[in-house]
Protein backbone atom coordinates (compact mmCIF):
# COMPACT_ATOMS: atom_id res chain seq x y z
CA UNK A 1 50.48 159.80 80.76
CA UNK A 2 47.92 157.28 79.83
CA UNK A 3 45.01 159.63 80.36
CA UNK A 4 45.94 161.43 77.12
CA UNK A 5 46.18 158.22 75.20
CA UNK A 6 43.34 156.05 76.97
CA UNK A 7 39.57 156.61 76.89
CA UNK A 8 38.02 154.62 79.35
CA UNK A 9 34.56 154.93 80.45
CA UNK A 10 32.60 152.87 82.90
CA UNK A 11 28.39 152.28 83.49
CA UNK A 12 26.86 152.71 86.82
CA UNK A 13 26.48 149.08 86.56
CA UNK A 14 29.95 148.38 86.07
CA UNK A 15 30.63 148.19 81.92
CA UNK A 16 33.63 149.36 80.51
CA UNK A 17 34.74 150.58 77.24
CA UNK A 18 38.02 151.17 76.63
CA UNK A 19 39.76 152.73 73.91
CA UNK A 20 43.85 152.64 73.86
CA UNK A 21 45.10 155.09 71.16
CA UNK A 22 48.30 153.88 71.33
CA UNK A 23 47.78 150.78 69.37
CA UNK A 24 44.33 151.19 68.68
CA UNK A 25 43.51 148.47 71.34
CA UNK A 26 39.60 148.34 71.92
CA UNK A 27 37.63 146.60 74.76
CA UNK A 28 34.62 146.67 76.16
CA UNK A 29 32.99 144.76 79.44
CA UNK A 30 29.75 143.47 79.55
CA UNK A 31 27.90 140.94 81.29
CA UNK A 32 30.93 140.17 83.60
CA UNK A 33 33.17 139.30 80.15
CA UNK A 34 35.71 140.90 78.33
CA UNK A 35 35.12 140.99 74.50
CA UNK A 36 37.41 142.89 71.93
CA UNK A 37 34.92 145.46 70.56
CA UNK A 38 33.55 148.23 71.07
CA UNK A 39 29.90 147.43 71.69
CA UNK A 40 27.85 150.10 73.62
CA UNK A 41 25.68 152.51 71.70
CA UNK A 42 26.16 156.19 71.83
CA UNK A 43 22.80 156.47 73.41
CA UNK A 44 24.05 153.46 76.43
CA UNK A 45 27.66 155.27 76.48
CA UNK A 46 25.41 158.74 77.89
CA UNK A 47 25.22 157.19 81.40
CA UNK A 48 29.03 156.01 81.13
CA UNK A 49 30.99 158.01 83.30
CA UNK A 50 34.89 159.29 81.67
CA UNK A 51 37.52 157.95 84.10
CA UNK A 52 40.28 160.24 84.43
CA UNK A 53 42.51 158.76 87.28
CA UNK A 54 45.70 157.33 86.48
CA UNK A 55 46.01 154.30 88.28
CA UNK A 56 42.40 153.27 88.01
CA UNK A 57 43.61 153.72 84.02
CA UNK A 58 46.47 150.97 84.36
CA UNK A 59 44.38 148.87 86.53
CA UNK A 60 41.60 148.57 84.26
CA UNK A 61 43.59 148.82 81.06
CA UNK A 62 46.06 145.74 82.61
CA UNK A 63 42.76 143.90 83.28
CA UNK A 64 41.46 143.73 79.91
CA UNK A 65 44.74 143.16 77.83
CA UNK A 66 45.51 140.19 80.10
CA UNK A 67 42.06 138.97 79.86
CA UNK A 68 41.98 139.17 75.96
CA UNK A 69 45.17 138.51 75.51
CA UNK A 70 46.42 141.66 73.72
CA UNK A 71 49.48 143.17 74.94
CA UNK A 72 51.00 146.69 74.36
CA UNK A 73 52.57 146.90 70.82
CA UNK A 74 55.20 148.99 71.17
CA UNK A 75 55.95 151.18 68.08
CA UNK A 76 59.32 149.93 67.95
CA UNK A 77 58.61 146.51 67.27
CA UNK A 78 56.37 147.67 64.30
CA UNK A 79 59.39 149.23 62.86
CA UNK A 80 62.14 147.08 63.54
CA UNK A 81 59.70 144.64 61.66
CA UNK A 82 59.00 146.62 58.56
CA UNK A 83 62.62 147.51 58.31
């Protein structure tokens, strides 16, 4: 389930931050653009709300790897790599 391995959060006026634990994939929306950071403060991310539905979850998650250009690493590949 990707609600136990992804923290997303979204603003009232639409920002994301995204947090993948899987791969330790970070994102954050802002200003209509994707960037790879995290870059709300702790004070802004008080007024995010914690999104907990699944397919909102793939939707937004799909959204921000294509636009950045960051794919899943599988765990796999890591090994097979190292081996």
């Amino acid at each position: 389930m990707l609600v136990n391995s992804v923290l997303l959060r979204r603003s009232d006026d639409a920002e994301i931050e995204l947090f993948d634990e899987r791969d330790s994939f970070i994102a954050s929306f802002k200003n209509g653009k994707w960037v790879k950071a995290l870059v709300f403060s702790d004070y802004e991310l008080e007024d995010f709300d914690l999104i907990e539905d699944e397919r909102e979850i793939e939707r937004v998650l799909a959204e921000a790897r294509a636009a950045l250009g960051c794919p899943l690493k599988e765990l796999s590949d890591d090994r097979t790599k190292s081996a």
